[in-house]
PDB file of N, CA and C in Angstrom:
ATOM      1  N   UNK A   1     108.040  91.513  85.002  1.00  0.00           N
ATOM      2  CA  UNK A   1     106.817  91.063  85.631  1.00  0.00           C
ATOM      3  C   UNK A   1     106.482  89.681  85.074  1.00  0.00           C
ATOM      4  N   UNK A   2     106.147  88.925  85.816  1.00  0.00           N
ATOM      5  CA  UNK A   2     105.944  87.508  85.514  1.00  0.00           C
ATOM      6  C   UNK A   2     104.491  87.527  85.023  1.00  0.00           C
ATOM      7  N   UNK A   3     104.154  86.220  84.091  1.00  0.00           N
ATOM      8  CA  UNK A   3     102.433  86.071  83.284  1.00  0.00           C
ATOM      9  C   UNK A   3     101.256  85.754  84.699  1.00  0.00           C
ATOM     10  N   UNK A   4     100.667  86.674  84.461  1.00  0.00           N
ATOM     11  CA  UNK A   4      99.295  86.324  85.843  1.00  0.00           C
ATOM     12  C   UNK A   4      98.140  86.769  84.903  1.00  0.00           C
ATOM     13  N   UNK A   5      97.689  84.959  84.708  1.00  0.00           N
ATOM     14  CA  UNK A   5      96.366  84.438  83.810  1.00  0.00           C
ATOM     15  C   UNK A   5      95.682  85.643  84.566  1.00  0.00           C
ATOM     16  N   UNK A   6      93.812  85.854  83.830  1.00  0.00           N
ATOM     17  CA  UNK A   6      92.745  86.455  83.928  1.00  0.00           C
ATOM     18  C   UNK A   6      91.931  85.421  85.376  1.00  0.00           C
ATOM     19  N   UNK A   7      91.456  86.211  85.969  1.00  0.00           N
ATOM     20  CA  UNK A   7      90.693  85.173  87.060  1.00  0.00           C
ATOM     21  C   UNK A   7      89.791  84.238  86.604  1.00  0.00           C
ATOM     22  N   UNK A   8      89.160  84.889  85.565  1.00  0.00           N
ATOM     23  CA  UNK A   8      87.909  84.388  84.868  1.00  0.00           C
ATOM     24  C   UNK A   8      88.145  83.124  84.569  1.00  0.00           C
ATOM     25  N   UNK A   9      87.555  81.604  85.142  1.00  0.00           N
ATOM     26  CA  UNK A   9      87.695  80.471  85.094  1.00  0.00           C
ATOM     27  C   UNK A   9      87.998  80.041  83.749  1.00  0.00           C
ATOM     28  N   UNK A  10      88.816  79.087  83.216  1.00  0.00           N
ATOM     29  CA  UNK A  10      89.532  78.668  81.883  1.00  0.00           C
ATOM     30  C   UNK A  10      89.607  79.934  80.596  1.00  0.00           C
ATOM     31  N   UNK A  11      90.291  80.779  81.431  1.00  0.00           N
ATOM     32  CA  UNK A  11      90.576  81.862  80.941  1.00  0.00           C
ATOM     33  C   UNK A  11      92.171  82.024  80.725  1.00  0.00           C
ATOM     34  N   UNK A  12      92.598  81.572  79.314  1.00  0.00           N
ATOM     35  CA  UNK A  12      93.928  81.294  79.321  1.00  0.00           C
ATOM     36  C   UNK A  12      94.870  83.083  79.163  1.00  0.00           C
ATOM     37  N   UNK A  13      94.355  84.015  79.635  1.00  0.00           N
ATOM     38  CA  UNK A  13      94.867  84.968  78.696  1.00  0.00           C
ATOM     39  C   UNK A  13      95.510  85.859  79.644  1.00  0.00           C
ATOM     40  N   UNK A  14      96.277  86.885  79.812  1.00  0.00           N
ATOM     41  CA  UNK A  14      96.939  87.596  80.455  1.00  0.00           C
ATOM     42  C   UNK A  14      96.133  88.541  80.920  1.00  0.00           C
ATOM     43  N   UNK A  15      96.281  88.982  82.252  1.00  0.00           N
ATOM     44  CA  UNK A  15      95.537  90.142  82.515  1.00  0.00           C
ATOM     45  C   UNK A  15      96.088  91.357  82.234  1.00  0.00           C
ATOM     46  N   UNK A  16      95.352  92.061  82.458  1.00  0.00           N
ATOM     47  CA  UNK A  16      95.132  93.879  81.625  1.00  0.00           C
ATOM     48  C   UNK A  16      94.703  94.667  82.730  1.00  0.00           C
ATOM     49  N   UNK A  17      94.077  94.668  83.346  1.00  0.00           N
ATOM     50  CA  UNK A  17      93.559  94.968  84.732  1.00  0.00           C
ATOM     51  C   UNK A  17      92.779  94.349  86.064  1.00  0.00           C
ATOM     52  N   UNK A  18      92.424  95.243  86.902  1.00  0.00           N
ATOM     53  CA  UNK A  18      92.421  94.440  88.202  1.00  0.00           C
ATOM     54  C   UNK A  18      90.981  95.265  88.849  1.00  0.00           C
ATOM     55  N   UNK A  19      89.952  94.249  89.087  1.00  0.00           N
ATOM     56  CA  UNK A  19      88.969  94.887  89.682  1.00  0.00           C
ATOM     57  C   UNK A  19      88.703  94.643  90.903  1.00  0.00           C
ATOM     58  N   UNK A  20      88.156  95.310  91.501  1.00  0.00           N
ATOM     59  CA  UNK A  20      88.343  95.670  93.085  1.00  0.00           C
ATOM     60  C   UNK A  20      86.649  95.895  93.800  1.00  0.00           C
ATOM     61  N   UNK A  21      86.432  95.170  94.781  1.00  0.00           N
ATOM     62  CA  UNK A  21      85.038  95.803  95.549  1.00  0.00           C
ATOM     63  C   UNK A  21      84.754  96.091  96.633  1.00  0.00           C
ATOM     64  N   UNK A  22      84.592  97.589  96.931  1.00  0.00           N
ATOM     65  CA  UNK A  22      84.103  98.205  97.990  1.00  0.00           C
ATOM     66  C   UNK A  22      82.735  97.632  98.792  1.00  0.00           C
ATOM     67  N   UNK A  23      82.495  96.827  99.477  1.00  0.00           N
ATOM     68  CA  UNK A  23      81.710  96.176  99.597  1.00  0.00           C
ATOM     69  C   UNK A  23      80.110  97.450 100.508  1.00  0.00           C
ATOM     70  N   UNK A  24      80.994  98.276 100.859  1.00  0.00           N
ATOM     71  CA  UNK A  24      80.565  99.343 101.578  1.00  0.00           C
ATOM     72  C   UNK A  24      80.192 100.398 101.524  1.00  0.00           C
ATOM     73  N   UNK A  25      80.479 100.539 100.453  1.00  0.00           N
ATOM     74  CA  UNK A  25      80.038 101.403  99.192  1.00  0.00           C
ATOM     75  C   UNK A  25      79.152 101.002  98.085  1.00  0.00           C
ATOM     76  N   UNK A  26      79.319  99.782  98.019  1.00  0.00           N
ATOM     77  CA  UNK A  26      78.477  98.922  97.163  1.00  0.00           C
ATOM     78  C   UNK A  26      79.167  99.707  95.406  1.00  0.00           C
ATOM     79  N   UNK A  27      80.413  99.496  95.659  1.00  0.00           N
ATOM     80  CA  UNK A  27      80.989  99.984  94.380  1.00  0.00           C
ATOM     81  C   UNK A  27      81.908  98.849  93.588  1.00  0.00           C
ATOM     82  N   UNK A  28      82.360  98.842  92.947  1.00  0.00           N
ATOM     83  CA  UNK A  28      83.295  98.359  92.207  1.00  0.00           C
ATOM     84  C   UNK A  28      84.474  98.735  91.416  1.00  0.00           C
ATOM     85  N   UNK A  29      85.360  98.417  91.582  1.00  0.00           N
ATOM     86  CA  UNK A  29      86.378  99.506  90.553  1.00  0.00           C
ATOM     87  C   UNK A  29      87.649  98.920  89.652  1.00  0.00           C
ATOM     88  N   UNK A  30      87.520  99.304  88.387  1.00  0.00           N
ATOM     89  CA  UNK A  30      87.899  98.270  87.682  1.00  0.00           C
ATOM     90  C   UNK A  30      89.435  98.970  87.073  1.00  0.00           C
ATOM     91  N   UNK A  31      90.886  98.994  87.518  1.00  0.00           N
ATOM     92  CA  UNK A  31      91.581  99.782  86.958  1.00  0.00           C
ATOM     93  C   UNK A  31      92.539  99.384  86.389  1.00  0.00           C
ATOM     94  N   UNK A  32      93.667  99.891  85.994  1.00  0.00           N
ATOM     95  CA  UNK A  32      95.243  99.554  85.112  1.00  0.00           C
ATOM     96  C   UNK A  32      95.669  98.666  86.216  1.00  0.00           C
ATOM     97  N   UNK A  33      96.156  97.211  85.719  1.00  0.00           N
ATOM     98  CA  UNK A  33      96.432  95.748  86.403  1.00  0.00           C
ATOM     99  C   UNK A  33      97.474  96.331  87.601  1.00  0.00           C
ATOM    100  N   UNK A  34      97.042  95.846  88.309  1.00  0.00           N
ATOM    101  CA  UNK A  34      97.979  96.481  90.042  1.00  0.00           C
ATOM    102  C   UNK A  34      99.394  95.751  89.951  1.00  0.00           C
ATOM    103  N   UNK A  35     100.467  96.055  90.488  1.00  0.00           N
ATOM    104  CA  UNK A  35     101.914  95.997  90.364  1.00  0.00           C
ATOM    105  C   UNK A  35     101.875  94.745  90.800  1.00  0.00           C
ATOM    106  N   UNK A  36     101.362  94.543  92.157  1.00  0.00           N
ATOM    107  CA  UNK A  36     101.530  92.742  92.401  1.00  0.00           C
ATOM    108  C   UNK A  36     100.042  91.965  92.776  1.00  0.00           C
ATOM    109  N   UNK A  37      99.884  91.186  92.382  1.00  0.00           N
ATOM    110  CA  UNK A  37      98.594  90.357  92.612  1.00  0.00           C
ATOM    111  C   UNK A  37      97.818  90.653  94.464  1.00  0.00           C
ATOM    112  N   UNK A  38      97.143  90.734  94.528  1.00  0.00           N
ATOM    113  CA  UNK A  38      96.822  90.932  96.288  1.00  0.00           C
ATOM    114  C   UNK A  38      95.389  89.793  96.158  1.00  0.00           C
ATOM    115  N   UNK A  39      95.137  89.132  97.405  1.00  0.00           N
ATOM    116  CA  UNK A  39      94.396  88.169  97.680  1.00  0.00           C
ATOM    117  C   UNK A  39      93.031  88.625  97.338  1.00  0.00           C
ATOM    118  N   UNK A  40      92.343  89.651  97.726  1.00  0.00           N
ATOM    119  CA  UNK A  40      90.906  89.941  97.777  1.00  0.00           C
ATOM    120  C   UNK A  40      90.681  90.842  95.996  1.00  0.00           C
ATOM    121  N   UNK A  41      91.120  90.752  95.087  1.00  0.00           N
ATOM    122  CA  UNK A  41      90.899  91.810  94.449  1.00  0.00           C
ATOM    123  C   UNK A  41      90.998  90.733  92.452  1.00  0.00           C
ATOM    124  N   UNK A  42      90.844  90.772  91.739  1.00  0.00           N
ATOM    125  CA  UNK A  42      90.696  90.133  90.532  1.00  0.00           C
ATOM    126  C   UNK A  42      91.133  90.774  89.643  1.00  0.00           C
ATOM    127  N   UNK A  43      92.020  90.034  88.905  1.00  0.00           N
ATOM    128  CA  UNK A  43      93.004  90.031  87.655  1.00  0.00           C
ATOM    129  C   UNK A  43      91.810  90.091  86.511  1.00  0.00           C
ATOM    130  N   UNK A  44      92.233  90.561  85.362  1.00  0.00           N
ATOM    131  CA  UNK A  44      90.950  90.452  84.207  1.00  0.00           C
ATOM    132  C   UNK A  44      91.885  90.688  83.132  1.00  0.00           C
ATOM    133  N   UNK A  45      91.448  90.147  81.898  1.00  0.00           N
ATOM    134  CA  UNK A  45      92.039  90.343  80.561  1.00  0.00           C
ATOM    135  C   UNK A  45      91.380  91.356  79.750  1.00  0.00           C
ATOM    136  N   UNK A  46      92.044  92.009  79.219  1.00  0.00           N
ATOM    137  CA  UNK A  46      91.119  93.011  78.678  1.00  0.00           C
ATOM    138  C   UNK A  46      89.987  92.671  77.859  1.00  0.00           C
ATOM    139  N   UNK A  47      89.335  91.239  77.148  1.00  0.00           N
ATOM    140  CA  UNK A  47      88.151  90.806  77.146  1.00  0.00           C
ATOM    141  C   UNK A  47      87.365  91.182  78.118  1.00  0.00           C
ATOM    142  N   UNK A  48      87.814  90.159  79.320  1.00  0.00           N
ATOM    143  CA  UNK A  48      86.500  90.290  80.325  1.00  0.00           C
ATOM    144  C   UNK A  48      86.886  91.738  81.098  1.00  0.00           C
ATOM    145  N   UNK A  49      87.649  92.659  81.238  1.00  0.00           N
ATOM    146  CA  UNK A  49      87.680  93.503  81.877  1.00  0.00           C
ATOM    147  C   UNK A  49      86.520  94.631  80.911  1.00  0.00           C
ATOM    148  N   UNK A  50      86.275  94.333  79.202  1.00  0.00           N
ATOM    149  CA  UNK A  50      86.049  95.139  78.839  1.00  0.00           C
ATOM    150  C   UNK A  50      84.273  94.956  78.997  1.00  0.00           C
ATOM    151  N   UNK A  51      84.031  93.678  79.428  1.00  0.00           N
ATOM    152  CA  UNK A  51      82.468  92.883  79.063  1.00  0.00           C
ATOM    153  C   UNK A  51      82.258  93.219  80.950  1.00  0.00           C
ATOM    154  N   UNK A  52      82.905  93.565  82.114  1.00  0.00           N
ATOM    155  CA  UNK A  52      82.555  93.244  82.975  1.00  0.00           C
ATOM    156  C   UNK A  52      81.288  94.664  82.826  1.00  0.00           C
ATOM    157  N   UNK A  53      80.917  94.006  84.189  1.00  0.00           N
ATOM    158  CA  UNK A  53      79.119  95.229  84.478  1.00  0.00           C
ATOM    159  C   UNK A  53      79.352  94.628  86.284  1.00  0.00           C
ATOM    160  N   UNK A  54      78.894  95.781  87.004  1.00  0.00           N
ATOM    161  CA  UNK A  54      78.758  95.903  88.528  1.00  0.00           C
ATOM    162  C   UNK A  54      77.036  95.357  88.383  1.00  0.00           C
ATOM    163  N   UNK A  55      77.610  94.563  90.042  1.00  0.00           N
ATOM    164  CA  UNK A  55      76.355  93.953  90.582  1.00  0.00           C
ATOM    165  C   UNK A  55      75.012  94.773  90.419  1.00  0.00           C
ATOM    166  N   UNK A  56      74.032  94.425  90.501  1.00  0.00           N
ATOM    167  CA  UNK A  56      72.716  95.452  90.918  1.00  0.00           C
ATOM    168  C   UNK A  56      72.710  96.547  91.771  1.00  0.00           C
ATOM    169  N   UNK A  57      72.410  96.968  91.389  1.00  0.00           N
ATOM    170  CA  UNK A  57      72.086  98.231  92.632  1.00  0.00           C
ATOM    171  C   UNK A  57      74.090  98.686  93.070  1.00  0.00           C
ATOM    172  N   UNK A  58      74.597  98.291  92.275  1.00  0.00           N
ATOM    173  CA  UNK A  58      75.914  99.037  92.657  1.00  0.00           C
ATOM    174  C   UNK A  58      76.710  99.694  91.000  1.00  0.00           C
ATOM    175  N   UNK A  59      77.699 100.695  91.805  1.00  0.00           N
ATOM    176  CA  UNK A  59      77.685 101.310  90.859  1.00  0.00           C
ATOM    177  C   UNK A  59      79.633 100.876  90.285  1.00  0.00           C
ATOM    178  N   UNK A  60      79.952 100.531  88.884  1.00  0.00           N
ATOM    179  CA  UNK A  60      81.093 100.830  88.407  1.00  0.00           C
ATOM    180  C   UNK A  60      81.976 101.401  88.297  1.00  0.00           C
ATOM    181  N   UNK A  61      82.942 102.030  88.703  1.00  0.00           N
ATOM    182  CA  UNK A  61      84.072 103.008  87.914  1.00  0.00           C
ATOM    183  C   UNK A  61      85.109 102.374  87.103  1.00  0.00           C
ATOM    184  N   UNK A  62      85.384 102.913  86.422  1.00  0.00           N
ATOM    185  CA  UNK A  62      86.661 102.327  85.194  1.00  0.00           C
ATOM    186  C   UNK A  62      87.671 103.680  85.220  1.00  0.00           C
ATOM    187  N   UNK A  63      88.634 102.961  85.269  1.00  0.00           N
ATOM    188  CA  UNK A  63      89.678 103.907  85.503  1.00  0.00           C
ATOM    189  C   UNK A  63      90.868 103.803  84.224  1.00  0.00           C
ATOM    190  N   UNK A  64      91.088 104.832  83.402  1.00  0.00           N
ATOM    191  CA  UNK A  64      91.129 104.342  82.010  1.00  0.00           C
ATOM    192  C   UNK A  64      92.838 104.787  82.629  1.00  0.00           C
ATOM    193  N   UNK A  65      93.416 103.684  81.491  1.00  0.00           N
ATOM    194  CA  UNK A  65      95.129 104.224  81.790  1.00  0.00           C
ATOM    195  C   UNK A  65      95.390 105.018  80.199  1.00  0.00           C
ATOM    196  N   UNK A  66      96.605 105.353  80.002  1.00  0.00           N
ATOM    197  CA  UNK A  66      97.196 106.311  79.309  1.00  0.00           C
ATOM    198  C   UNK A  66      96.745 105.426  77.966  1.00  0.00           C
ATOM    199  N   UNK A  67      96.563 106.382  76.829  1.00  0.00           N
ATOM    200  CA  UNK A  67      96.312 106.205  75.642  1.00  0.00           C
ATOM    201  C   UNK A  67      95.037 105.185  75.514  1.00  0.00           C
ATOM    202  N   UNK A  68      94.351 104.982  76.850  1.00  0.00           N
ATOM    203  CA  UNK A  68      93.122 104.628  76.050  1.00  0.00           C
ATOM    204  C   UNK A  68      92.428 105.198  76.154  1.00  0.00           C
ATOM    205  N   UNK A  69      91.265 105.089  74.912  1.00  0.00           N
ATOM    206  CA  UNK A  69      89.996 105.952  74.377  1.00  0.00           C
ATOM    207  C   UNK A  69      88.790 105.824  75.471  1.00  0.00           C
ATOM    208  N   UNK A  70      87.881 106.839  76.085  1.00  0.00           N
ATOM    209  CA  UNK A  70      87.271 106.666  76.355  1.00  0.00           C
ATOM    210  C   UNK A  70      85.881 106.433  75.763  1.00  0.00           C
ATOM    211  N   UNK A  71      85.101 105.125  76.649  1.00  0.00           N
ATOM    212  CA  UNK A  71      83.915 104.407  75.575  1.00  0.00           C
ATOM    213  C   UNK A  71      83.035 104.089  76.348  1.00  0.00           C
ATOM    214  N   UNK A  72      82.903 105.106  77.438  1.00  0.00           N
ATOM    215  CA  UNK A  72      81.902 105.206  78.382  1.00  0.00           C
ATOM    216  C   UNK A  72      81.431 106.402  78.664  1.00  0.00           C
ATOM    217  N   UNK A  73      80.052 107.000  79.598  1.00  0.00           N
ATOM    218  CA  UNK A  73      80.021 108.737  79.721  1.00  0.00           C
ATOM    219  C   UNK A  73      80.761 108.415  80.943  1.00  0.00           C
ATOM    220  N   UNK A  74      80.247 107.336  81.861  1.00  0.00           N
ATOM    221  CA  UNK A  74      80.859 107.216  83.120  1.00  0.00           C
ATOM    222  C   UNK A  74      82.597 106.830  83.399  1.00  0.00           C
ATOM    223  N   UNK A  75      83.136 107.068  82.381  1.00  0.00           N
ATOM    224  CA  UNK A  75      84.870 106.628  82.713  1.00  0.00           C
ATOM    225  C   UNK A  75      85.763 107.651  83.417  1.00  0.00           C
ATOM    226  N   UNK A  76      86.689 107.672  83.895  1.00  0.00           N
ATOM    227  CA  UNK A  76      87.208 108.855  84.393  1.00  0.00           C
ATOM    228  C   UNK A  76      88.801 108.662  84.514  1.00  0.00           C
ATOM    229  N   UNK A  77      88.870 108.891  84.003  1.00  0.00           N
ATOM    230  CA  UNK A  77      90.834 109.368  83.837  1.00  0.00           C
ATOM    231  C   UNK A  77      91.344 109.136  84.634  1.00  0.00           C
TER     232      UNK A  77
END
């Protein structure tokens, strides 16, 4: 797999995962970095993947991959 920087503007660092928004749902979903980059959806480094927070009035999911700890009530496997 080739290096694909964090979206997050002068963000030199590798991404870790990939967050995603249901615009229709008014959700967000933040999970283990997707196999290939896709146009509508954001790369994150595990910094900002770990600092991100959903818009107002919408709600988060984090989708934890293998061997990590959960550090939320709301995370889900």
């Amino acid at each position: 797999m080739s290096f694909r920087p964090c979206s997050r503007v002068a963000c030199p660092e590798e991404s870790a995962a990939t967050l995603t928004f249901d615009y229709a749902d008014a959700m967000a979903v933040l999970g283990p970095l997707a196999v290939q980059r896709e146009p509508h959806t954001f790369d994150l480094c595990a910094r900002h993947a770990r600092l991100t927070a959903a818009p107002q009035g919408w709600q988060l999911v984090r989708l934890r991959t293998l061997g990590e700890a959960a550090t939320e009530s709301g995370s889900t496997e």
